[in-house]
C-alpha atoms as a PDB file:
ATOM      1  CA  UNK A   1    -104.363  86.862 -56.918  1.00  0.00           C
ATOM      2  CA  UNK A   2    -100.910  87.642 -55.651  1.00  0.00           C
ATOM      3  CA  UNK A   3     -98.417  84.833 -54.093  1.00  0.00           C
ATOM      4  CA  UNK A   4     -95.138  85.422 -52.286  1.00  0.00           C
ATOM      5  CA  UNK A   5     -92.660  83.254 -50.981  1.00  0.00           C
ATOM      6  CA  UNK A   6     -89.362  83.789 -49.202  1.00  0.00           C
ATOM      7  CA  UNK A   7     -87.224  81.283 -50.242  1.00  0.00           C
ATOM      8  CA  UNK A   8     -83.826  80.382 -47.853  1.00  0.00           C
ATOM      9  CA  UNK A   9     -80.671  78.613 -46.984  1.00  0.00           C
ATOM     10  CA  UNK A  10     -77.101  78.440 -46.966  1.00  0.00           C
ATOM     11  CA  UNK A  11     -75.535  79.830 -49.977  1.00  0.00           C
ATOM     12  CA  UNK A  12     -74.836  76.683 -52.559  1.00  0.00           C
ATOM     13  CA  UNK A  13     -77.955  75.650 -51.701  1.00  0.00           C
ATOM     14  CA  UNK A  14     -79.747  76.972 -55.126  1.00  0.00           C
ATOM     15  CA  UNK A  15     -81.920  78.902 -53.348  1.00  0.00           C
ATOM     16  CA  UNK A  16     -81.389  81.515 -55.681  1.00  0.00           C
ATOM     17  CA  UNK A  17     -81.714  79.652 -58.382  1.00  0.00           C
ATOM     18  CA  UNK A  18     -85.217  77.997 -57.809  1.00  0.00           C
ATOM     19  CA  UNK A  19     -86.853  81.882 -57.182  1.00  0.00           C
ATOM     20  CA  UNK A  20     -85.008  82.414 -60.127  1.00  0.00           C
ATOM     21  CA  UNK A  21     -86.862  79.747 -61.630  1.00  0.00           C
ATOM     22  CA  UNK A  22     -90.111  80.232 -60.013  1.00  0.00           C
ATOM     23  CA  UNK A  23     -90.461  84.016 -61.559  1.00  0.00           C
ATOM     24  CA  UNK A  24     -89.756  83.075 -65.188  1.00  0.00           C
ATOM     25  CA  UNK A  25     -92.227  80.284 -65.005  1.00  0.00           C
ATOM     26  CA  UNK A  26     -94.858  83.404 -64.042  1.00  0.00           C
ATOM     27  CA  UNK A  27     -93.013  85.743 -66.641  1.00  0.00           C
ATOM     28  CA  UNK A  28     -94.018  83.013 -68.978  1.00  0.00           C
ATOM     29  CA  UNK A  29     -97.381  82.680 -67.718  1.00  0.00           C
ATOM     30  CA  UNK A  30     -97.901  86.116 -68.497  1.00  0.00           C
ATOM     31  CA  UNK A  31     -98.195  87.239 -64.552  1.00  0.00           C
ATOM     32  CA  UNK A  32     -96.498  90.044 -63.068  1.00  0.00           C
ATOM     33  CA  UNK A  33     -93.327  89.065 -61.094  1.00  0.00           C
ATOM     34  CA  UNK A  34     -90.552  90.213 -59.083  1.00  0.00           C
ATOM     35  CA  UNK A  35     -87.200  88.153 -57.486  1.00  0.00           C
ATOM     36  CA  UNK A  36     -85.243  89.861 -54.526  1.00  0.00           C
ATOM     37  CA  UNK A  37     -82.345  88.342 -53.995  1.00  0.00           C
ATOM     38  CA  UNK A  38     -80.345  88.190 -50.347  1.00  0.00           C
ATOM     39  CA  UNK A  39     -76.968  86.959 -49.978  1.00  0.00           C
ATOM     40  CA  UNK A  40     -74.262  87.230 -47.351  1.00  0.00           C
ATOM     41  CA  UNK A  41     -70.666  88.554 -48.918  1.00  0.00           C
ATOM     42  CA  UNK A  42     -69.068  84.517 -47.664  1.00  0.00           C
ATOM     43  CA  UNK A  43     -72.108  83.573 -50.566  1.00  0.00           C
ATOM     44  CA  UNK A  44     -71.239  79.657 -50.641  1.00  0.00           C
ATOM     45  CA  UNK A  45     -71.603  78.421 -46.901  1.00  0.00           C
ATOM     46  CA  UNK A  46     -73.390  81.688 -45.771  1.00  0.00           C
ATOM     47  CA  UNK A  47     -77.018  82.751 -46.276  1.00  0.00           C
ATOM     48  CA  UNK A  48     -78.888  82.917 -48.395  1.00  0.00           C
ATOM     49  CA  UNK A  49     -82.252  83.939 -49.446  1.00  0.00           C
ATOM     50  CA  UNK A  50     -84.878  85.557 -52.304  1.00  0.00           C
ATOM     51  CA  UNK A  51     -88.637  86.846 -52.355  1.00  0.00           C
ATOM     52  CA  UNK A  52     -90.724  86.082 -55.132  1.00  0.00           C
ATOM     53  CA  UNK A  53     -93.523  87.867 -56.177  1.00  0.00           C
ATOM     54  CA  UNK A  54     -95.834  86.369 -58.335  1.00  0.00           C
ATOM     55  CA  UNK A  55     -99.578  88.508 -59.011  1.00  0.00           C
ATOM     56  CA  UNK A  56    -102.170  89.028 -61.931  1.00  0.00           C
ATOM     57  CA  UNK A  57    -101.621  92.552 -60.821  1.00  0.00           C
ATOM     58  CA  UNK A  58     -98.374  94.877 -60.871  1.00  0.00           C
ATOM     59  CA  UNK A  59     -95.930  94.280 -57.909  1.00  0.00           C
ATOM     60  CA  UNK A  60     -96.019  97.070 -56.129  1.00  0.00           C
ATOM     61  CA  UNK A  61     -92.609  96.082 -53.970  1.00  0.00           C
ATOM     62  CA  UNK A  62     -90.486  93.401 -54.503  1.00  0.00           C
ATOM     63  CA  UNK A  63     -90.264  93.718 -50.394  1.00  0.00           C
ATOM     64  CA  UNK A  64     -92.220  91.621 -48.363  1.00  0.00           C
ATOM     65  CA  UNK A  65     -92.713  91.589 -44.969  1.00  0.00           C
ATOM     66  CA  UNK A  66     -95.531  89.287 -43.977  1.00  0.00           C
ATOM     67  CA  UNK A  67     -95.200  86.490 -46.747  1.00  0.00           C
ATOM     68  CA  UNK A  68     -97.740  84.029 -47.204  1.00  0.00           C
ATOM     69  CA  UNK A  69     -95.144  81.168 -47.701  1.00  0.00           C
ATOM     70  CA  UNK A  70     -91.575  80.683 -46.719  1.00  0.00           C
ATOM     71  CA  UNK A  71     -89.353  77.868 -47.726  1.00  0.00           C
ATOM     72  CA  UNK A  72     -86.808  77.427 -45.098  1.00  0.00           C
ATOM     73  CA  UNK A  73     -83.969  74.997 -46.251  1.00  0.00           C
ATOM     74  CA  UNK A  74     -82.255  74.884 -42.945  1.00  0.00           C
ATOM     75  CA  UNK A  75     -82.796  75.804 -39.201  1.00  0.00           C
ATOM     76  CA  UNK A  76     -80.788  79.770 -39.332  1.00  0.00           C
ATOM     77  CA  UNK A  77     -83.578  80.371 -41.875  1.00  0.00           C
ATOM     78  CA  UNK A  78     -86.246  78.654 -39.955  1.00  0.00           C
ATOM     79  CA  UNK A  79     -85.151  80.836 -37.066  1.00  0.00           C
ATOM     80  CA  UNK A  80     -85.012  83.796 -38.666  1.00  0.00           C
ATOM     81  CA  UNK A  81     -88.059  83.730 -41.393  1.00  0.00           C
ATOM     82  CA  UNK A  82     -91.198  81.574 -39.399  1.00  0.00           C
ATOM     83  CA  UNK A  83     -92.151  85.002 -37.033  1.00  0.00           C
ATOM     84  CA  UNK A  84     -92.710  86.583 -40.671  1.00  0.00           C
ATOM     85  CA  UNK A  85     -95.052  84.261 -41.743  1.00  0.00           C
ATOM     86  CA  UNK A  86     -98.572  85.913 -42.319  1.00  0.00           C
ATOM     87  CA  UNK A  87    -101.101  84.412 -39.867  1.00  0.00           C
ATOM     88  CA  UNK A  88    -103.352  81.462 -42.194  1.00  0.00           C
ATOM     89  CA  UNK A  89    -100.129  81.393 -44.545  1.00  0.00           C
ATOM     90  CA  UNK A  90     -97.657  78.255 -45.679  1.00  0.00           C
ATOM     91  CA  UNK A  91     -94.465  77.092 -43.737  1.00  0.00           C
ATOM     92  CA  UNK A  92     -92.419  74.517 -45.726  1.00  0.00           C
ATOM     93  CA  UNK A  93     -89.571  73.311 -43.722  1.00  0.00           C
ATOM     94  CA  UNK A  94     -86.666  70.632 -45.127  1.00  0.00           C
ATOM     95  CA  UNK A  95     -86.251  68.200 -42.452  1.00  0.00           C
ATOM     96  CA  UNK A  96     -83.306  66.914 -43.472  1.00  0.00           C
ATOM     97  CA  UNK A  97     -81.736  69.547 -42.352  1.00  0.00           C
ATOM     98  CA  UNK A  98     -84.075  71.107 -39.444  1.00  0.00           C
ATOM     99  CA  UNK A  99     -84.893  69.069 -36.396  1.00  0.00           C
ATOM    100  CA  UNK A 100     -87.000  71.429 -34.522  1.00  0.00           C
ATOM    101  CA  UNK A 101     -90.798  71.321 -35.133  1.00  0.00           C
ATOM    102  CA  UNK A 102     -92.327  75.668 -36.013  1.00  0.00           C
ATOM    103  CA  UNK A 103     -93.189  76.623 -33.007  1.00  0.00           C
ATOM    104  CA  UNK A 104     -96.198  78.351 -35.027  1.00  0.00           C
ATOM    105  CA  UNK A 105     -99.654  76.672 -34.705  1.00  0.00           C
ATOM    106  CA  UNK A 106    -101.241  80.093 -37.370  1.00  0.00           C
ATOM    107  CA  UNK A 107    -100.157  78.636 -40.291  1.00  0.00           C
ATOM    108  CA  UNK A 108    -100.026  75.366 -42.517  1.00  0.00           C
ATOM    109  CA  UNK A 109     -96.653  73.525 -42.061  1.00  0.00           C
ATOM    110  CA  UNK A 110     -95.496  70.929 -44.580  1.00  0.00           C
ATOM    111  CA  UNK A 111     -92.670  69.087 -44.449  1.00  0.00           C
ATOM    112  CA  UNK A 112     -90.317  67.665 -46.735  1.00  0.00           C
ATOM    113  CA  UNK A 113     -87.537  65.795 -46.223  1.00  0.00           C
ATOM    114  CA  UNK A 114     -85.751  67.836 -49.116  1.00  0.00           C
ATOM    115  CA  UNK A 115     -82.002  66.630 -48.920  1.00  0.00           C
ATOM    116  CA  UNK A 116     -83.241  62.939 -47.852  1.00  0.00           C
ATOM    117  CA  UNK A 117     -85.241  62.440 -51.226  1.00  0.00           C
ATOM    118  CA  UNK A 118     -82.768  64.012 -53.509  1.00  0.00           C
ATOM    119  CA  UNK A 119     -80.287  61.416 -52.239  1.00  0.00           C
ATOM    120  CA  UNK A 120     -82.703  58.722 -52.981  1.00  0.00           C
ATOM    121  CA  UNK A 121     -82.911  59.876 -56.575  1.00  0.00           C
ATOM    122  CA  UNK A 122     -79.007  59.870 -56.953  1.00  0.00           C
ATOM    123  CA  UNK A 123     -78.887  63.864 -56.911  1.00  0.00           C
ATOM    124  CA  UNK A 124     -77.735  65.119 -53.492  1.00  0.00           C
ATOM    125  CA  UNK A 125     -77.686  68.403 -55.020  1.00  0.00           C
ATOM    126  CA  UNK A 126     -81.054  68.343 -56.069  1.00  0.00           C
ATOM    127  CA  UNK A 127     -82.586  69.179 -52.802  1.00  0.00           C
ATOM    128  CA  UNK A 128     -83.484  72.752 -53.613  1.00  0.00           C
ATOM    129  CA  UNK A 129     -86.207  71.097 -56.566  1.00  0.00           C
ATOM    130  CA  UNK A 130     -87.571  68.789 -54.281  1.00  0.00           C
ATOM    131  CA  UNK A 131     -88.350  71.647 -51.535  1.00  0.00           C
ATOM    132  CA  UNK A 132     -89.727  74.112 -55.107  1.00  0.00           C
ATOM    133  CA  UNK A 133     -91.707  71.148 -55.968  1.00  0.00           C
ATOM    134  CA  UNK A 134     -93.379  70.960 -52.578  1.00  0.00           C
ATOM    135  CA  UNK A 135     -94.534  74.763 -53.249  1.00  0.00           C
ATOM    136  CA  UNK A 136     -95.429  74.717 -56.207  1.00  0.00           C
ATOM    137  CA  UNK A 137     -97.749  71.320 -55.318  1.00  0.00           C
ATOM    138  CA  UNK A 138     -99.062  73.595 -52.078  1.00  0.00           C
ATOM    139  CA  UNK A 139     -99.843  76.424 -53.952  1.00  0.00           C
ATOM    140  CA  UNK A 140     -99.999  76.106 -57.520  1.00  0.00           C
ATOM    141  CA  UNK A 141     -98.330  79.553 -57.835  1.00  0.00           C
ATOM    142  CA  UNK A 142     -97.331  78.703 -61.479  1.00  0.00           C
ATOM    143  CA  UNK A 143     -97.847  75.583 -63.430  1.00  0.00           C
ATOM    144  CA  UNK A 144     -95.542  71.904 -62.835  1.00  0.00           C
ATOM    145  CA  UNK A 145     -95.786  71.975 -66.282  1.00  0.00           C
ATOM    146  CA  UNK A 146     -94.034  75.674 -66.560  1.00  0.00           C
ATOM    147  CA  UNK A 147     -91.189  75.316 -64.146  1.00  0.00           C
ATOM    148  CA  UNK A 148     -90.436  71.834 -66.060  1.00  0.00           C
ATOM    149  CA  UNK A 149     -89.920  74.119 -69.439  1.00  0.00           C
ATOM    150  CA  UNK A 150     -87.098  76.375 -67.437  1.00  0.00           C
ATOM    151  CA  UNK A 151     -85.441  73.542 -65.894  1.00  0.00           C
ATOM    152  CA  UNK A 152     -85.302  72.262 -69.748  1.00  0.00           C
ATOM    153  CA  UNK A 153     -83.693  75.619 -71.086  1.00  0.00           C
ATOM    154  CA  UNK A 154     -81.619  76.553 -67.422  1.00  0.00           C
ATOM    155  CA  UNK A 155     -80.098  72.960 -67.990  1.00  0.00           C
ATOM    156  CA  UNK A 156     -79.443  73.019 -71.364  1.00  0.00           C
ATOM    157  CA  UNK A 157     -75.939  72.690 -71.295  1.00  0.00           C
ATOM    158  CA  UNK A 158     -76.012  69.976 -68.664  1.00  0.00           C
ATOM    159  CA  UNK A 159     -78.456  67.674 -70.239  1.00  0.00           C
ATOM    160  CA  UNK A 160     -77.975  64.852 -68.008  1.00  0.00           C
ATOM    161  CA  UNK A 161     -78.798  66.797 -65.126  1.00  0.00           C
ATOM    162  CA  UNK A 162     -82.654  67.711 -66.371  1.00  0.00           C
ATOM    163  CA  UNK A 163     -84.417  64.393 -65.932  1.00  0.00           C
ATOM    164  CA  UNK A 164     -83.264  63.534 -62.192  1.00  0.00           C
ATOM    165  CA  UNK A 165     -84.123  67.550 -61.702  1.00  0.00           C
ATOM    166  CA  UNK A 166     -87.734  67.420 -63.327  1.00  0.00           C
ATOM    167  CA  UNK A 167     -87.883  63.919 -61.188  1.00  0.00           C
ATOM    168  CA  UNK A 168     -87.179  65.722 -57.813  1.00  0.00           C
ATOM    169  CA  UNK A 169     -89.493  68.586 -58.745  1.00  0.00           C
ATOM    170  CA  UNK A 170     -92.510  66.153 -59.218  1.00  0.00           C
ATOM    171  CA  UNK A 171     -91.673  64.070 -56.079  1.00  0.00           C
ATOM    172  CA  UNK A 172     -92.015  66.996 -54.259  1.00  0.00           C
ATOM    173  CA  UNK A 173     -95.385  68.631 -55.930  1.00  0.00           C
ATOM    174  CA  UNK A 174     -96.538  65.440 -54.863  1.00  0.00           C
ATOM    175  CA  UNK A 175     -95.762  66.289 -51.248  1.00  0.00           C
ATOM    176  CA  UNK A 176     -97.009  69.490 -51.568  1.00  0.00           C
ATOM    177  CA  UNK A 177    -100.319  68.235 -53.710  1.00  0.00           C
ATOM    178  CA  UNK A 178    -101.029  65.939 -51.003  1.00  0.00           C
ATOM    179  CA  UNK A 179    -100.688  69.396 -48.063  1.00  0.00           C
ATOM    180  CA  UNK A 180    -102.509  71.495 -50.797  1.00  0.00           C
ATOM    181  CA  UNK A 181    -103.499  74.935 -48.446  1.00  0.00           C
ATOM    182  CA  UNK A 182    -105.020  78.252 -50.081  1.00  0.00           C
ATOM    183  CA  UNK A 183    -102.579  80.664 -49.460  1.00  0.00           C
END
């Protein structure tokens, strides 16, 4: 079983960060995995965006071009990222940020209001593990239980940053749990 996700957004988003994330929770699961990143040269403010790779099998190519799931944290990657969407495959869009409804009716849309409930839990930044939640609940591409470990050991150093992180991530498997699609 492979999944793949293009994850994107404006640069200071932690978009690269939560693919990060997302591949060594399936390193540690013991699945083959590959992260792309994408960033415009302005980084902060520009775009930004990664492909994960997750599969029991090698990765052949850490390019994708159909993905079965994309993650679009505002509308430029919205825009530019829906048309790739395979046909039957996952469209998670933050509507906090994104007004416009997908104009796809092929594939499972889910949305979360990323930015809206990380400002409820007191973490505006937190956004980005609200919208990972969501996939992981959609998808189960790696374990809750994993990606809570490497929050743990990315956050270390920060430790009063890990609890309202691990409580974003859940409140947004929840979302995703509740939208749960086979892709």
């Amino acid at each position: 079983m492979q999944n793949d996700v293009i994850m994107a957004g404006f640069g200071g988003q932690g978009i690269l960060l939560i693919g990060k994330m997302l591949a060594y929770a399936g390193m540690r699961e013991g699945k083959e995995v590959s992260w792309l990143p994408s960033y415009g040269p302005e980084m902060r403010g520009g775009t930004a965006n990664c492909t994960v790779v997750i599969s029991d099998r090698p990765v052949g190519s850490p390019v994708i071009q159909s993905p079965r799931a994309v993650l679009a944290m505002n509308l430029p990657s919205l825009d530019k990222f829906e048309p790739d969407v395979r046909p039957g495959g996952l469209l998670l869009v933050n509507t906090s940020l994104i007004e416009r409804k997908p104009a796809r009716s092929d594939v499972t849309v889910i949305e979360v209001p990323a930015n809206q409930i990380a400002n409820e839990l007191g973490n505006p930044r937190g956004a980005n593990m609200v919208a990972l939640g969501a996939y992981l609940g959609a998808t189960d591409a790696v374990s809750l239980d994993g990606v809570i470990e490497v929050v743990r050991e990315t956050f270390a150093a920060k430790p009063g940053v890990i609890d309202v992180n691990i409580q974003a991530l859940r409140r947004g498997y929840e979302i995703g749990a509740a939208c749960t699609v086979g892709v």
